[in-house]
Protein backbone atom coordinates (compact mmCIF):
# COMPACT_ATOMS: atom_id res chain seq x y z
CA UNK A 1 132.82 159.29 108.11
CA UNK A 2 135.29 158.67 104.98
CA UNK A 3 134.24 155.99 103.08
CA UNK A 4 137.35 153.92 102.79
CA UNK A 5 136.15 151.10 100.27
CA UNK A 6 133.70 150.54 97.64
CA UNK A 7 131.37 148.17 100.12
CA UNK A 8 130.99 151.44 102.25
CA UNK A 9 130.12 153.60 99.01
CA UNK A 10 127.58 151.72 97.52
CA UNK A 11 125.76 150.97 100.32
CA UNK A 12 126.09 154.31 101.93
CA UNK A 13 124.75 155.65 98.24
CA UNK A 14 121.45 153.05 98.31
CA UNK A 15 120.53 153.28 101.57
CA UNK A 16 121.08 157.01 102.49
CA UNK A 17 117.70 157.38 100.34
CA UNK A 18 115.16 157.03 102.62
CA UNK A 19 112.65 155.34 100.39
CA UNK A 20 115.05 152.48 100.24
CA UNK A 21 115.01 151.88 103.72
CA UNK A 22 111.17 152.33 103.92
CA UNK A 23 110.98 149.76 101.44
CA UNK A 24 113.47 147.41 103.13
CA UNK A 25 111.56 147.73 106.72
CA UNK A 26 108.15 146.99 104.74
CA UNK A 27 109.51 144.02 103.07
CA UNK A 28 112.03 142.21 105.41
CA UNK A 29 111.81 142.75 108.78
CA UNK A 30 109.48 140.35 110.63
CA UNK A 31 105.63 141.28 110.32
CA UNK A 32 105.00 141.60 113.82
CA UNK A 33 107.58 144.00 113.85
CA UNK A 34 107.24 146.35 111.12
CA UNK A 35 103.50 146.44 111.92
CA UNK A 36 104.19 148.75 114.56
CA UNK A 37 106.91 151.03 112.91
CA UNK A 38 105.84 153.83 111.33
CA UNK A 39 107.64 153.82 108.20
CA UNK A 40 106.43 157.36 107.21
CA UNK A 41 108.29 159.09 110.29
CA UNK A 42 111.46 157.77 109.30
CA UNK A 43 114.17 160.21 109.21
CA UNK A 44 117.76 160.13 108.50
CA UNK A 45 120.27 161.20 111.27
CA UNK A 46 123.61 162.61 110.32
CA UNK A 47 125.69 161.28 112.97
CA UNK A 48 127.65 157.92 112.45
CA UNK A 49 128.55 156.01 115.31
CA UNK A 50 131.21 153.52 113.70
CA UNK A 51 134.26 153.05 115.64
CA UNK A 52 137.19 155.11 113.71
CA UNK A 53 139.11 151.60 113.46
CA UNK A 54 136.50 149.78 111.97
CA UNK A 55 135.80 152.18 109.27
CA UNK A 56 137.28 149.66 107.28
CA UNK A 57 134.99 146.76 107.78
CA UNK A 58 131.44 148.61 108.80
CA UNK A 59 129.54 150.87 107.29
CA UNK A 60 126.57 152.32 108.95
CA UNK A 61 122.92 154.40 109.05
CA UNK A 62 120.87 155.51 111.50
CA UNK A 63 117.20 156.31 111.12
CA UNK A 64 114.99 157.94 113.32
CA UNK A 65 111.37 157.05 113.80
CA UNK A 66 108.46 155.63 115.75
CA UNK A 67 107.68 152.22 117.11
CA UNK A 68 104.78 151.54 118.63
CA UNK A 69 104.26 155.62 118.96
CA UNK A 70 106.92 155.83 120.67
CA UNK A 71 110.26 158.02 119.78
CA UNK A 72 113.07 154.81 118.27
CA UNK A 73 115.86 154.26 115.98
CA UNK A 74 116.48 151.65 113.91
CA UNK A 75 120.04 151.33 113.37
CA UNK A 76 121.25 149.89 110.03
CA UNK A 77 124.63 148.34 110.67
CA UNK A 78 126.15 146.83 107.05
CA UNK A 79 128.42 143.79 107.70
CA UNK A 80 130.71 143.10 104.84
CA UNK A 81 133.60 140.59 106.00
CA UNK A 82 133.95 137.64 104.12
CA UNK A 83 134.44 135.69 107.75
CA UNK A 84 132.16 135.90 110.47
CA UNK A 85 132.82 138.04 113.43
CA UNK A 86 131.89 136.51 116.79
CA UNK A 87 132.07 140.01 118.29
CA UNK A 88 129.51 142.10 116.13
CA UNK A 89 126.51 142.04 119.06
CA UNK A 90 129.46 143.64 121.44
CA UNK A 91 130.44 146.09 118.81
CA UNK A 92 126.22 147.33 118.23
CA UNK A 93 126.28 147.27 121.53
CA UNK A 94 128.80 149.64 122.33
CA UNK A 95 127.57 151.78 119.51
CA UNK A 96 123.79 151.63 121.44
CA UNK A 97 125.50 152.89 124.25
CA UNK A 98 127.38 155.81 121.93
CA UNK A 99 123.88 156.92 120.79
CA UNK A 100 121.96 156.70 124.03
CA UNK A 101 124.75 159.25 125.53
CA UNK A 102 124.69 161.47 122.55
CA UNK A 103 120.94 161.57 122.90
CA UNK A 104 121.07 161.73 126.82
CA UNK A 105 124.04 164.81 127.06
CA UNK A 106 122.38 166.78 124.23
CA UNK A 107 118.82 166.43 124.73
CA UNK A 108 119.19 166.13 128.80
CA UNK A 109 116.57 163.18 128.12
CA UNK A 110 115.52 160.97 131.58
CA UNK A 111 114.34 158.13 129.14
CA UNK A 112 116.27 156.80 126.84
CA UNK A 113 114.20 155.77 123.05
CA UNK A 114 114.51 152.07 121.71
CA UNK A 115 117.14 151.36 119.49
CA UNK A 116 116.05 148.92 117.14
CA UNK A 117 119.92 146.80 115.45
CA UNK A 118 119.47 145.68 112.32
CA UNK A 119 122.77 144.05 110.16
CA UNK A 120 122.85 143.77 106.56
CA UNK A 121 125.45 140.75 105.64
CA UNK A 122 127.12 139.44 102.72
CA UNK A 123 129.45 137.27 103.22
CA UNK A 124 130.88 134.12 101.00
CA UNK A 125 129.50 131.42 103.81
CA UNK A 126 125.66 131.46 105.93
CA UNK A 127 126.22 133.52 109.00
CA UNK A 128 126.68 131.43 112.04
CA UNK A 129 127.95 133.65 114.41
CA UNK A 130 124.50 133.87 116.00
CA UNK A 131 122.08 137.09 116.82
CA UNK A 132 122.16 137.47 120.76
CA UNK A 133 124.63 139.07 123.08
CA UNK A 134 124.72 136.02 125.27
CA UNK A 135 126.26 133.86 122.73
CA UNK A 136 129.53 135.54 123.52
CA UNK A 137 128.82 135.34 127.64
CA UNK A 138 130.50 131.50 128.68
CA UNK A 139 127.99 129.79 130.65
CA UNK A 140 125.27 131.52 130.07
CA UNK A 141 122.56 129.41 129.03
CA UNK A 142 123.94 127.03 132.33
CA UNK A 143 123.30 129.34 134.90
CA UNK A 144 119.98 129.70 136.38
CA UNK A 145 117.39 132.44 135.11
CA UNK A 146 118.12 133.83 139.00
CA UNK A 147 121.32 134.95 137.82
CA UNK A 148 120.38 135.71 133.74
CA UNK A 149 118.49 138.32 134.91
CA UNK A 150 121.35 140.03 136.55
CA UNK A 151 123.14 140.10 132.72
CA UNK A 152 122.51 142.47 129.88
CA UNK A 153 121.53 140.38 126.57
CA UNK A 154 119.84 141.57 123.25
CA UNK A 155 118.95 140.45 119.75
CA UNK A 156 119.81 142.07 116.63
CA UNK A 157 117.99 141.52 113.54
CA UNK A 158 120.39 139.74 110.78
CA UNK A 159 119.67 139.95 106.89
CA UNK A 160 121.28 137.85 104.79
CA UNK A 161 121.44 138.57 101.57
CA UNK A 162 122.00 135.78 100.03
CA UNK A 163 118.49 134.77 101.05
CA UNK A 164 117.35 137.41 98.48
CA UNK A 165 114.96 136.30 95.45
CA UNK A 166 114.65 138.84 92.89
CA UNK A 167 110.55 137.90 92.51
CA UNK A 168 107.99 140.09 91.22
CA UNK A 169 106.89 142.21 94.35
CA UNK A 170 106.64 146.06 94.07
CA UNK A 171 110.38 146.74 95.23
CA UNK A 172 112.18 150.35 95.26
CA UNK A 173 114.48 149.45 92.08
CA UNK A 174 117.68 150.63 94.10
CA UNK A 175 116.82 148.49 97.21
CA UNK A 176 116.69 145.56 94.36
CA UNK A 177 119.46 146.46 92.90
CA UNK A 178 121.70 146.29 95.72
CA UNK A 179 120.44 143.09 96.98
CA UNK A 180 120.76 141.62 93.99
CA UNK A 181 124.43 142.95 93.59
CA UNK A 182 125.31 142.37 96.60
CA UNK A 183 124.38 138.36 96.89
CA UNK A 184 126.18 137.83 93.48
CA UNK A 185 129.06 140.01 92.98
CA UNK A 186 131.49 137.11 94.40
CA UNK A 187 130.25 134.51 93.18
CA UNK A 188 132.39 132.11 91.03
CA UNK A 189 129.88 131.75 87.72
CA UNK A 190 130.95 134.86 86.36
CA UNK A 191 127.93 134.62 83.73
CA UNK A 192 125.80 135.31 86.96
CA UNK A 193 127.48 138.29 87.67
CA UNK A 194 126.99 139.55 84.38
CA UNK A 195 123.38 138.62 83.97
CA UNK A 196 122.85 141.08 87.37
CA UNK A 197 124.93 143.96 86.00
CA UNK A 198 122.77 143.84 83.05
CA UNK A 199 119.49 143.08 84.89
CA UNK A 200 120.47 146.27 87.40
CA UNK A 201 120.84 148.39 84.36
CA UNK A 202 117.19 147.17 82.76
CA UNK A 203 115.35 148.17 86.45
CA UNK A 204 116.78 151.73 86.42
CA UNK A 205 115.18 152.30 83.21
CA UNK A 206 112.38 152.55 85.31
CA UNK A 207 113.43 155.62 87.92
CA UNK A 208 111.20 158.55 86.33
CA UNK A 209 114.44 160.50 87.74
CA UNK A 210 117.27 159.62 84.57
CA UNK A 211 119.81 161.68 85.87
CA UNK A 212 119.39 160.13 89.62
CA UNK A 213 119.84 156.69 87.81
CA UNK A 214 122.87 157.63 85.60
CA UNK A 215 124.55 158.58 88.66
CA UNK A 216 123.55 155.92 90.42
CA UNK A 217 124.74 153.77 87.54
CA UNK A 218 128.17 155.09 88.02
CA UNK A 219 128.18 154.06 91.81
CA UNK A 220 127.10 150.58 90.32
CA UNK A 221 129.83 150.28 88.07
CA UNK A 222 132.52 151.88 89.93
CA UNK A 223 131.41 149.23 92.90
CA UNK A 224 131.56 146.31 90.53
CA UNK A 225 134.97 147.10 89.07
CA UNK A 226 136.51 147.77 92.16
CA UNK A 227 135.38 144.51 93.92
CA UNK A 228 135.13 141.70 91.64
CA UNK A 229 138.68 140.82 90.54
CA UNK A 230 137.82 138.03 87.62
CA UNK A 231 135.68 140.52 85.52
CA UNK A 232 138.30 140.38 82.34
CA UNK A 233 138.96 143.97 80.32
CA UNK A 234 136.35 142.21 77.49
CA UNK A 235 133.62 141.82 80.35
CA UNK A 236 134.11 145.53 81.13
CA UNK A 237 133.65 147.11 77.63
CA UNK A 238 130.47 144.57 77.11
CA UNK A 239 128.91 146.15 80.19
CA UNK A 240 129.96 149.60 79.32
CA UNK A 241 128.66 149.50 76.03
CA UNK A 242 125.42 147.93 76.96
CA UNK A 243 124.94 150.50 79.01
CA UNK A 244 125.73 152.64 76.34
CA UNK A 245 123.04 151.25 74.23
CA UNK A 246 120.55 151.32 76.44
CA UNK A 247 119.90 154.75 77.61
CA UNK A 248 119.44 157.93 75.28
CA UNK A 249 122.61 159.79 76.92
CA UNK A 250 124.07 156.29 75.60
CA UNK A 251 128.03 157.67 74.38
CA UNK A 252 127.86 160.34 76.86
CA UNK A 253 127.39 157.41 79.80
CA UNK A 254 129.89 155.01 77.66
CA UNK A 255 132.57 157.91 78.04
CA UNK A 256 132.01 158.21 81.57
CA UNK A 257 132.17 154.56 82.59
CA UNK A 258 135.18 154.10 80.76
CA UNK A 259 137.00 156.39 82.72
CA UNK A 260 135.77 155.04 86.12
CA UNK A 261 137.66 151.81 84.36
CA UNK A 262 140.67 153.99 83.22
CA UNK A 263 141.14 155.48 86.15
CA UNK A 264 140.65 151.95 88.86
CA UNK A 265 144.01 151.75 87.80
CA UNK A 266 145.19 155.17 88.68
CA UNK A 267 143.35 155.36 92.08
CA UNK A 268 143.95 152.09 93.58
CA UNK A 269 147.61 152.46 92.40
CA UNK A 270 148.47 156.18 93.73
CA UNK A 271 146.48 155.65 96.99
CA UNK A 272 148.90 152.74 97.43
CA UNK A 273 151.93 154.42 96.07
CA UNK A 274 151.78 157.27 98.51
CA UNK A 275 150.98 154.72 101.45
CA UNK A 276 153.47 152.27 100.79
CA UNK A 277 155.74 153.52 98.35
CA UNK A 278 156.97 152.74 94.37
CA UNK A 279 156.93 148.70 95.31
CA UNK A 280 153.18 149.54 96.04
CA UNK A 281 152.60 150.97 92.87
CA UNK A 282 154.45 148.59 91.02
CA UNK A 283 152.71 145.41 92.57
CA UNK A 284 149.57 147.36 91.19
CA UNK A 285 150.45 148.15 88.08
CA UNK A 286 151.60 144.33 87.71
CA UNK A 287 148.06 142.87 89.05
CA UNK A 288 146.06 144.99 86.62
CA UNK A 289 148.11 144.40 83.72
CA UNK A 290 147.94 140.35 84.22
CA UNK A 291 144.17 140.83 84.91
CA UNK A 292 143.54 143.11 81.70
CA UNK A 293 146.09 142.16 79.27
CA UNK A 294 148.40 138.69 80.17
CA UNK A 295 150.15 137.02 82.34
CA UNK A 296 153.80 138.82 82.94
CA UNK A 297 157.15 136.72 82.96
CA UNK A 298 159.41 137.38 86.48
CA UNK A 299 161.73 138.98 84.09
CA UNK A 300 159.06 142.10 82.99
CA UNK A 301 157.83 141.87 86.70
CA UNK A 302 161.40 142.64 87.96
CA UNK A 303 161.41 145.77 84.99
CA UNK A 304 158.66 147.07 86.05
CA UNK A 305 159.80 147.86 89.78
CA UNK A 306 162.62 149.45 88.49
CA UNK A 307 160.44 151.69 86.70
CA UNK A 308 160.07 155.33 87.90
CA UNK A 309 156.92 156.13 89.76
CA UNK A 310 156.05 158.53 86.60
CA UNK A 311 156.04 155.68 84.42
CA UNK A 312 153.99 153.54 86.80
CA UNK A 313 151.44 156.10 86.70
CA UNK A 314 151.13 156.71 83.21
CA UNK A 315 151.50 152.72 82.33
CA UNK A 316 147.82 152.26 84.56
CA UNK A 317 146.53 155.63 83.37
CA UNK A 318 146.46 154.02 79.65
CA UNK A 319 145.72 150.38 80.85
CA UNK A 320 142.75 150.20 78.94
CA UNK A 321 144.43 150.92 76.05
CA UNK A 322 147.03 148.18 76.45
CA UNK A 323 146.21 145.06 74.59
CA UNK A 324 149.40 142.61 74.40
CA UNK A 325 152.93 141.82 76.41
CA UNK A 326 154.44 144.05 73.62
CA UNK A 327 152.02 147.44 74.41
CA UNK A 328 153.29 146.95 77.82
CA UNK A 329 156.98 146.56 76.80
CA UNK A 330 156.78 150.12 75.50
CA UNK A 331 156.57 151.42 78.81
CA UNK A 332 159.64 149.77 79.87
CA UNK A 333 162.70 151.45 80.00
């Protein structure tokens, strides 16, 4: 499946490990539950089952393993709309049915394994969309359990994340990581934001595996630049240079996260450009230069979509080198 925003890559890049997910079965999902799921069966399974059209808004994993000794799946499904969606029980549903097919036509199964739904959600508000198919079923809870019975219905399990407490247990550091990213990368103190950046890079000092957590690092930042849109140019270089400071590979990793930040610009803008044409590009070039340099006048806004798409490009491939109104005037023919 092509990962077609940052939500999708980080979480794709945390909880494709399977230690992560062993970790957030052990620690999260209700006791009476993961009591019978044998964590050390678990095994990843290549096939997505994400509807091509929703690409955009899901992202998901599917694991197989045991429950209760018996052949399952649990099915990680990550939510990441900032509004709640009424339908998400009918959409796992649907994708149940994808993998119970898959699994009947190729394995020419009679019985069909559990399937075990399990959502991952981060949105600005508490979900209150509900867990249970019959939610979205009019009537049901009127009618009489002599007709209930004749209607499908399921649960899925729902993890909020902002329900997360970083506390002292024996977490996998990405799992932590994530969580903690994920329940404070919109929020509106931006010195909380910051304060988990820097926390995330203090826990990967701990992965025995430095390379694994430089790269992971990278994921990190790349995630955090991409979605959080009040991080100023100044916030950027502290984290980068923190980072810098704190491992050994310090101006090597510096270098590198610099040019995820050079090139935001760059990607966002010629992804765009090549969608939706130079007025694309322009609007991008205009949002990144008020967000890492000033405010622009209507006057330079209207110059700069009359700029070629050349000088689009190479006005956001230098944006971090732009510091005032006048840098940017340079560019301007």
């Amino acid at each position: 499946m092509e990962i077609q925003n940052p939500h999708d890559k980080f979480f794709k890049a945390t909880f494709a490990n399977v230690e992560v997910v062993k970790d957030f079965i052990t620690h999260f999902l209700p006791s009476s539950i993961r009591k019978i799921i044998d964590v050390t069966s678990i095994q990843p399974q290549k096939d997505s089952f994400i509807d091509h059209d929703l690409q955009e808004y899901f992202s998901d994993l599917l694991f197989q393993t045991k429950i209760h000794n018996k052949l399952a799946y649990i099915y990680l499904l990550f939510e990441h709309k900032s509004y709640h969606d009424y339908y998400t029980s009918l959409q796992l549903l649907r994708y149940m049915v994808e993998i119970w097919e898959t699994r009947r036509d190729n394995d020419k199964e009679d019985m069909l394994p559990i399937i075990m739904p399990v959502v991952l959600y981060h949105g600005k508000e508490t979900w209150h969309a509900g867990t249970s198919f019959c939610n979205l079923l009019e009537g049901y809870k009127d009618f009489p359990p002599e007709i209930q019975k004749y209607v499908p219905d399921y649960e899925f399990f729902l993890y909020d994340v902002s329900d997360y407490e970083d506390k002292e247990v024996q977490l996998n550091v990405f799992l932590r990581i994530v969580l903690m990213v994920f329940r404070d990368i919109r929020k509106n103190d931006i010195q909380v934001v910051l304060d988990t950046v820097y926390q995330s890079i203090e826990y990967l000092q701990q992965v025995q595996d430095q390379k694994t957590a430089t790269q992971f690092l990278e994921t990190l930042f790349y995630y955090v630049f991409r979605v959080n849109r009040r991080l100023t140019k100044k916030h950027y270089y502290d984290i980068i240079n923190h980072a810098g400071n704190t491992y050994k590979e310090g101006s090597e990793l510096a270098m590198t996260l610099a040019e995820i930040f050079r090139n935001e610009g760059m990607e966002e803008g010629l992804k765009k450009g090549k969608a939706e044409g130079k007025a694309a590009l322009a609007n991008t070039a205009i949002r990144l230069i008020t967000k890492f340099v000033a405010p622009l006048s209507e006057d330079i806004k209207k110059k700069i979509h009359k700029q070629e798409i050349s000088t689009l490009e190479t006005m956001m491939e230098h944006i971090d080198e732009l510091e005032t109104i006048e840098d940017v005037k340079q560019y301007l023919k």
